[in-house]
Protein backbone atom coordinates (compact mmCIF):
# COMPACT_ATOMS: atom_id res chain seq x y z
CA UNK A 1 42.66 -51.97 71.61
CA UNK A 2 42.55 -55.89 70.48
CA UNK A 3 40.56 -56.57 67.34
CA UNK A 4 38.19 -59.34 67.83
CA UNK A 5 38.41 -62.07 65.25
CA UNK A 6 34.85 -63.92 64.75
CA UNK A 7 34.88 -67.18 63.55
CA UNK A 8 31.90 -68.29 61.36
CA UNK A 9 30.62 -70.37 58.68
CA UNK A 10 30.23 -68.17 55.59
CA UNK A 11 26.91 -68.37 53.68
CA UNK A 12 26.61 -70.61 50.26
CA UNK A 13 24.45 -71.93 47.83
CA UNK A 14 24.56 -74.57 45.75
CA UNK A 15 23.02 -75.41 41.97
CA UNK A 16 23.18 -78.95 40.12
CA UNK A 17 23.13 -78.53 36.48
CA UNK A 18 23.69 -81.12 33.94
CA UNK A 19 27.98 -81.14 34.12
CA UNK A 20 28.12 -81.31 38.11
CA UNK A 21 27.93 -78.93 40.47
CA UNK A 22 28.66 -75.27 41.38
CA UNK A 23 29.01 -74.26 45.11
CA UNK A 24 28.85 -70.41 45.38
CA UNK A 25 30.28 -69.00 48.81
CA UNK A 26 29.99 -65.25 49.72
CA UNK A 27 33.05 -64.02 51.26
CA UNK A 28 32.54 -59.94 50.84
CA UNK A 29 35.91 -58.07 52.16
CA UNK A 30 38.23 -61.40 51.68
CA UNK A 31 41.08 -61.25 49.18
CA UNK A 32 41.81 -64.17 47.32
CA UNK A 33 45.54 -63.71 48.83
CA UNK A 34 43.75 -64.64 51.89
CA UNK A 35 41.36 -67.59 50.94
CA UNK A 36 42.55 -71.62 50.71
CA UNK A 37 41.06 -74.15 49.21
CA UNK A 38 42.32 -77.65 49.93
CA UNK A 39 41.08 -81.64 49.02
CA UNK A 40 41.93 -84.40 51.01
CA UNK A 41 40.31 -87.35 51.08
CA UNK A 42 36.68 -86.10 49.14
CA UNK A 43 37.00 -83.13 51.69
CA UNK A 44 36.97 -80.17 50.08
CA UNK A 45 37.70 -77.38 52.81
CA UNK A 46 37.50 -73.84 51.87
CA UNK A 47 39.32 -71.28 54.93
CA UNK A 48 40.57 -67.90 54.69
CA UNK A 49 40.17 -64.93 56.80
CA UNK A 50 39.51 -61.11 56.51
CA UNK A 51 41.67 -58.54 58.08
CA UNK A 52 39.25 -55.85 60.14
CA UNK A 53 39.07 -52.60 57.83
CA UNK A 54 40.30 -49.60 59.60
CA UNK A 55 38.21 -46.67 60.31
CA UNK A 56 34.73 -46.78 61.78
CA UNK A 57 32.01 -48.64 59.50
CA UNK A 58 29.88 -49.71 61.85
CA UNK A 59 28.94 -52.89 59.16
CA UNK A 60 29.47 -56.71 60.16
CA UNK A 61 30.87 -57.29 56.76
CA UNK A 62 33.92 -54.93 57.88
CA UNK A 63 35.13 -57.13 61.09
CA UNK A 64 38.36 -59.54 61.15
CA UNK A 65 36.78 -62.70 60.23
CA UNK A 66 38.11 -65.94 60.11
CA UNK A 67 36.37 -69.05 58.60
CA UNK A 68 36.17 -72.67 57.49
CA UNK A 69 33.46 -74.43 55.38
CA UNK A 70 34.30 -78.28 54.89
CA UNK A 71 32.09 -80.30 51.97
CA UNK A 72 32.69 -83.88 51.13
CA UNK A 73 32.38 -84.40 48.12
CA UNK A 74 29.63 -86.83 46.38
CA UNK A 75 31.43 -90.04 44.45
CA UNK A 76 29.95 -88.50 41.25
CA UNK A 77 32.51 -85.78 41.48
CA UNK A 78 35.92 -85.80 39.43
CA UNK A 79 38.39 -84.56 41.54
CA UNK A 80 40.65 -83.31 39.00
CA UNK A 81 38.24 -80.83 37.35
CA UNK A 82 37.40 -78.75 40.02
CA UNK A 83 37.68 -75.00 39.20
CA UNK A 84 37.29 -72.30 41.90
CA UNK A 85 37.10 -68.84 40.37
CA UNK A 86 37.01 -65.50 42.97
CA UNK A 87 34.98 -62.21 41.78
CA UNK A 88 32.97 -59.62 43.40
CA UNK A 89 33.26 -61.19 47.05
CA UNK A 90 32.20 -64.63 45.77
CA UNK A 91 34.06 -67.99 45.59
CA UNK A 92 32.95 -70.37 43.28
CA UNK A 93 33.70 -73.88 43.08
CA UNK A 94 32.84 -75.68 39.61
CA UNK A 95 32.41 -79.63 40.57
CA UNK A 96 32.27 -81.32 37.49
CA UNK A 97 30.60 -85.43 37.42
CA UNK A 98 33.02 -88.02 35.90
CA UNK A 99 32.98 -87.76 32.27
CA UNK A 100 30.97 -91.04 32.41
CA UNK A 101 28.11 -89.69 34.25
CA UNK A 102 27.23 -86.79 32.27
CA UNK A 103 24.65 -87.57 30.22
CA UNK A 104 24.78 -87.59 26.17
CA UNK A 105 22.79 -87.69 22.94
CA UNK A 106 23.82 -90.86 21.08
CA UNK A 107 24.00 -90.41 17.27
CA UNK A 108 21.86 -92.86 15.21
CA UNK A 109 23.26 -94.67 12.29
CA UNK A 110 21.41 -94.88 9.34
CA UNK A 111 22.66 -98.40 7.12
């Protein structure tokens, strides 16, 4: 018997806060041996895949899955602080703005 692979977009949500960014992708089942995350260009493409778990579960989330979610990035990102953590079944990508976008509290001098 063949296992079939489906091929989907995983689900993700996203939340601006004051640094940047954090995109927050639910992979359940997928080991971070089997997850990529690549930037080219201000395309940020997350793929991996999940091996089919063997035994009869009956559950979606147990199928061989393969995937690809591609996000280009805004101009406000810095490319070279992006973090990507893995825990639980979720990936999360930490966009940070350039340092010269976040905003700041400028000190007042007294003379």
């Amino acid at each position: 018997m063949k296992t079939q692979i489906s091929t989907e977009r995983p689900r993700f949500k996203t939340r601006a806060h004051k640094a940047g960014f954090d995109l927050a992708i639910a992979l359940p089942g997928v080991d971070k041996e089997h997850l990529e995350v690549n930037l080219e260009k201000r395309i940020l493409t997350v793929s991996g895949n999940r091996k089919e778990l063997e035994g009869n579960f009956g559950r979606r989330e147990h199928e061989a899955l393969r995937f690809e979610l591609k996000v280009e990035l805004h101009e406000d990102v810095d490319d070279d602080k992006i973090q990507v953590t893995h825990r639980d079944g979720i990936l999360i990508l930490s966009l940070q703005k350039r340092q010269e976008l976040i905003p700041r509290k400028i000190d007042i001098l007294a003379n």
